[in-house]
N, C-alpha and C. Protein backbone atom coordinates (compact mmCIF):
# COMPACT_ATOMS: atom_id res chain seq x y z
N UNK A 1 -14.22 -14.58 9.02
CA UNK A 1 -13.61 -13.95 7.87
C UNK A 1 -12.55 -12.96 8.35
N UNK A 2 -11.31 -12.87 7.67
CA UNK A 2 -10.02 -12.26 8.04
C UNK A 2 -10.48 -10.84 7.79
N UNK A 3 -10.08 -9.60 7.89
CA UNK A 3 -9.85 -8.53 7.74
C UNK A 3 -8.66 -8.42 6.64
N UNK A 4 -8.44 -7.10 5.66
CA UNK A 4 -7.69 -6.95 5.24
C UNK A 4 -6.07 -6.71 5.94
N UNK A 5 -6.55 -5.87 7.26
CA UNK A 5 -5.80 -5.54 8.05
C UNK A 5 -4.71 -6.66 9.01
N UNK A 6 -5.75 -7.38 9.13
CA UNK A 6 -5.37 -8.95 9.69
C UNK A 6 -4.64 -10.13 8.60
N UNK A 7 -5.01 -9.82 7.19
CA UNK A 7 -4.06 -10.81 6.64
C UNK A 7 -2.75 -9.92 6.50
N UNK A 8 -2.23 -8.72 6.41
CA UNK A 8 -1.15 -7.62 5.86
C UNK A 8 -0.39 -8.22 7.02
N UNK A 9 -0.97 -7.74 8.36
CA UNK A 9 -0.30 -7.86 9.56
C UNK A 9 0.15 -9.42 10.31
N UNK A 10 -0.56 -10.19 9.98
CA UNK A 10 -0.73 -11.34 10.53
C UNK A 10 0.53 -12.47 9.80
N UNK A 11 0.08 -12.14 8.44
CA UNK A 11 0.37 -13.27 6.99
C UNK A 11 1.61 -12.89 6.52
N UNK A 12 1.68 -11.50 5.91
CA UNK A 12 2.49 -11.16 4.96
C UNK A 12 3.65 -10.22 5.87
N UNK A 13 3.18 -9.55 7.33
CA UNK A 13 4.74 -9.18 7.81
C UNK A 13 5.11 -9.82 8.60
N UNK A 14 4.23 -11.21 8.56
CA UNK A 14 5.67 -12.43 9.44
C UNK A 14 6.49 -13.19 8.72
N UNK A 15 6.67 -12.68 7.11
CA UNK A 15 7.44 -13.07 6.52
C UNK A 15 8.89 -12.49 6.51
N UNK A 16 8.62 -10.97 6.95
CA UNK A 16 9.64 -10.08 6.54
C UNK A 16 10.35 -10.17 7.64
N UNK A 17 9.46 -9.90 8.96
CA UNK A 17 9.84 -9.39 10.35
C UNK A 17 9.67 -10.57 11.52
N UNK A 18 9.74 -10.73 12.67
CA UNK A 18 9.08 -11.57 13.70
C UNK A 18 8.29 -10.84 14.63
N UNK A 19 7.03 -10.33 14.79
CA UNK A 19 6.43 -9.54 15.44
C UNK A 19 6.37 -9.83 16.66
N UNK A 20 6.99 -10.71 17.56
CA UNK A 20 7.51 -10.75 18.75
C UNK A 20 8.75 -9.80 18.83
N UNK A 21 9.34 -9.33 17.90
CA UNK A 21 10.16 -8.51 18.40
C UNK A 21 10.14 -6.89 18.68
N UNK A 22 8.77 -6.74 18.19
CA UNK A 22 8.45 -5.62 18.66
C UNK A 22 7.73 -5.13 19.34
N UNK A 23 7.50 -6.32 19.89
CA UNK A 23 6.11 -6.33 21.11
C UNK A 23 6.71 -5.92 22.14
N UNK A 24 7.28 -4.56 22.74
CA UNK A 24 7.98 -3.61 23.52
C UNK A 24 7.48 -2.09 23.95
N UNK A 25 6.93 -2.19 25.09
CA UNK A 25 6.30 -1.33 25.08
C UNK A 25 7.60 0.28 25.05
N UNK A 26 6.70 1.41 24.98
CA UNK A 26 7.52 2.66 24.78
C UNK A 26 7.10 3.22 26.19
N UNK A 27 7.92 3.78 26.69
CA UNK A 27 8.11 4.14 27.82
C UNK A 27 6.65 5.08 28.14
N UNK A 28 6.05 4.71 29.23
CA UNK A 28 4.78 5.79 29.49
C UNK A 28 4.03 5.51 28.45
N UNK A 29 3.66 4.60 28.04
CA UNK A 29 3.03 4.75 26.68
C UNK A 29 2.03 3.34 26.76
N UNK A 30 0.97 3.37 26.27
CA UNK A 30 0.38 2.09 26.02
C UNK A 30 0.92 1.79 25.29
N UNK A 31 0.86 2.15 23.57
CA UNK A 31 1.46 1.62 22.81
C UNK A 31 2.90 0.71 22.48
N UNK A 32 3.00 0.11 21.70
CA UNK A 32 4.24 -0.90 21.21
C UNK A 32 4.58 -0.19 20.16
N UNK A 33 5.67 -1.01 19.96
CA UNK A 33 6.56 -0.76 18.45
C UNK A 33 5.90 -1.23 17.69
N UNK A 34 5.36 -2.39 18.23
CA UNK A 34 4.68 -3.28 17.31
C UNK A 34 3.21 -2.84 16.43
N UNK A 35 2.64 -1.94 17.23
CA UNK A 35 1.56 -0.89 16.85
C UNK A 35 1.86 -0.54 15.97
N UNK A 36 2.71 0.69 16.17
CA UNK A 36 3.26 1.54 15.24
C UNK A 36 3.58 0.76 13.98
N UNK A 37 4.57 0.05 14.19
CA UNK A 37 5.04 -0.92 12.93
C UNK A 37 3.92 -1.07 12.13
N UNK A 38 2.61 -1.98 12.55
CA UNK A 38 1.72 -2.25 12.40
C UNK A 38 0.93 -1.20 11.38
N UNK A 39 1.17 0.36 12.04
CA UNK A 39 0.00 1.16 11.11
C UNK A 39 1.15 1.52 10.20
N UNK A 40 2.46 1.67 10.26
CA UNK A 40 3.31 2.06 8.92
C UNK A 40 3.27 0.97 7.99
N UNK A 41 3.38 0.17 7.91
CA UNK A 41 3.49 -1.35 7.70
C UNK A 41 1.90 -1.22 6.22
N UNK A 42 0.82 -1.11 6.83
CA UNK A 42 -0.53 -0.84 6.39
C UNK A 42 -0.90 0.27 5.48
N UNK A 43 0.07 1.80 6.20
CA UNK A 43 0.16 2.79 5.24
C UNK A 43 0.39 2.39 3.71
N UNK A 44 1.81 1.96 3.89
CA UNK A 44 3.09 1.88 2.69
C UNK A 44 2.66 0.73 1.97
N UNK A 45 1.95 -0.28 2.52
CA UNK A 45 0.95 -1.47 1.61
C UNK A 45 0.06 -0.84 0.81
N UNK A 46 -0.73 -0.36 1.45
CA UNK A 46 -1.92 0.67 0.88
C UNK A 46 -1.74 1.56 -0.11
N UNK A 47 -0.75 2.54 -0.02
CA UNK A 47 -0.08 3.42 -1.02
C UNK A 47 0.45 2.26 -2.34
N UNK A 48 1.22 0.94 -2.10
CA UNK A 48 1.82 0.37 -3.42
C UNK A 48 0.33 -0.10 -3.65
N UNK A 49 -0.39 -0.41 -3.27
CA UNK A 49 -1.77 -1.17 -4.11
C UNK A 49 -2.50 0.28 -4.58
N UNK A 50 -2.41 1.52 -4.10
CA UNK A 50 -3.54 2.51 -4.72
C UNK A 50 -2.36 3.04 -5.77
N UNK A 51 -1.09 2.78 -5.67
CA UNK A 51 -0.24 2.84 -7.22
C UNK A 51 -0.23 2.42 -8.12
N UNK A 52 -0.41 0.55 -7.88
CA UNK A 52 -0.12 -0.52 -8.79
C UNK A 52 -1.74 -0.44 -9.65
N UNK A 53 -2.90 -0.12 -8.78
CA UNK A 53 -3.95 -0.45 -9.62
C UNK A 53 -4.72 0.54 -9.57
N UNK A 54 -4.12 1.56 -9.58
CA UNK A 54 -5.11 3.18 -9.56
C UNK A 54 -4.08 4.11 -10.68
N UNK A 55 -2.63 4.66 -10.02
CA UNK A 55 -1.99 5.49 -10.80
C UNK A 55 -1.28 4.55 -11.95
N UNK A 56 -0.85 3.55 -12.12
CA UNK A 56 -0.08 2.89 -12.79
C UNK A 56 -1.08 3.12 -14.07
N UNK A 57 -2.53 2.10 -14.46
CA UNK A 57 -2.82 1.90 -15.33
C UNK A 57 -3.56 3.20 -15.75
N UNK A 58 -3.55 4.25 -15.01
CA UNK A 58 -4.00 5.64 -15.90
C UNK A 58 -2.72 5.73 -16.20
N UNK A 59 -1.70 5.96 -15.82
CA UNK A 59 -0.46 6.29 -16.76
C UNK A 59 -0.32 5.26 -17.73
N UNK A 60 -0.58 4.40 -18.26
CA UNK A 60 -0.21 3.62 -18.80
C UNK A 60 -1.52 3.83 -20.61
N UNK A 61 -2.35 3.91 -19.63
CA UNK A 61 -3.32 4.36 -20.62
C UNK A 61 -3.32 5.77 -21.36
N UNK A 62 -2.86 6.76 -20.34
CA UNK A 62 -2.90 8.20 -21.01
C UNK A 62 -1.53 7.91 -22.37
N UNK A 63 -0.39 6.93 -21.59
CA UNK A 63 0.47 6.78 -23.01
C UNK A 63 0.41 5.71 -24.29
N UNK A 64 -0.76 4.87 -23.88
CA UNK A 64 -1.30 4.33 -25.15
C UNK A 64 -2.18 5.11 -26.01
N UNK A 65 -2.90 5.95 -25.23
CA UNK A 65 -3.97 6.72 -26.30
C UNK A 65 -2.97 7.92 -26.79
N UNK A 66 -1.86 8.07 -26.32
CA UNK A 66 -0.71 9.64 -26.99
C UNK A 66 -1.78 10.70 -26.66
N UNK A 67 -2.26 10.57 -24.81
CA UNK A 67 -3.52 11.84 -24.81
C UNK A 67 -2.83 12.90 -24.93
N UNK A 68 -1.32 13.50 -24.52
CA UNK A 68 -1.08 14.56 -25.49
C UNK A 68 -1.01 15.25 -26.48
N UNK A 69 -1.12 14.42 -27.27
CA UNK A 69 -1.24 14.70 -28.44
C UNK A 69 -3.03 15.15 -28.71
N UNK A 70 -3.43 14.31 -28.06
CA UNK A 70 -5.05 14.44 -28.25
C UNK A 70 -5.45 15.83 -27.67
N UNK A 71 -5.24 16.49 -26.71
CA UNK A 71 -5.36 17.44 -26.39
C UNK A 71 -4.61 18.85 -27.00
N UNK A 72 -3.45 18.31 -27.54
CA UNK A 72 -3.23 19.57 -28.14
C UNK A 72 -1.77 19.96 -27.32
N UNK A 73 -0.98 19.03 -26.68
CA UNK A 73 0.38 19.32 -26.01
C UNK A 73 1.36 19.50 -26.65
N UNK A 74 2.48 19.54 -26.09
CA UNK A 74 3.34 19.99 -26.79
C UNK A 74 4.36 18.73 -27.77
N UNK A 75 4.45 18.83 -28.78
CA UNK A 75 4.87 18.13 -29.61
C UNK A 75 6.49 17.44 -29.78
């Protein structure tokens, strides 16, 4: 079974990018570009999915119910 981490990285940014090209290491460094890429890449995924299905549909809901109004805001 895939990891979430493993389909983002694997599936969906070898569409965008070619991750052979960042397989370069940084000077003195274990790490790659490709790392890095890798955990920004995962961040900024993560953030649009805890938007699209966390902040989106409370905003969406607080302006179907007019909760300002329900509370007593400003008119």
């Amino acid at each position: 079974m895939n990891t979430l981490f493993d389909v983002l990285v694997n599936d969906i940014l070898s569409v965008f990018i070619n991750p052979e090209l960042l397989n370069v290491g940084i000077a003195g460094s274990a790490f790659t570009y490709l790392d890095i890429f890798k955990v920004l890449f995962v961040a900024v995924i993560s953030y649009f999915v805890v938007w699209l299905f966390v902040l989106l549909p409370w905003k969406v809901c607080k302006k179907i119910m007019q909760y300002d109004k329900l509370k007593g805001g400003k008119h």
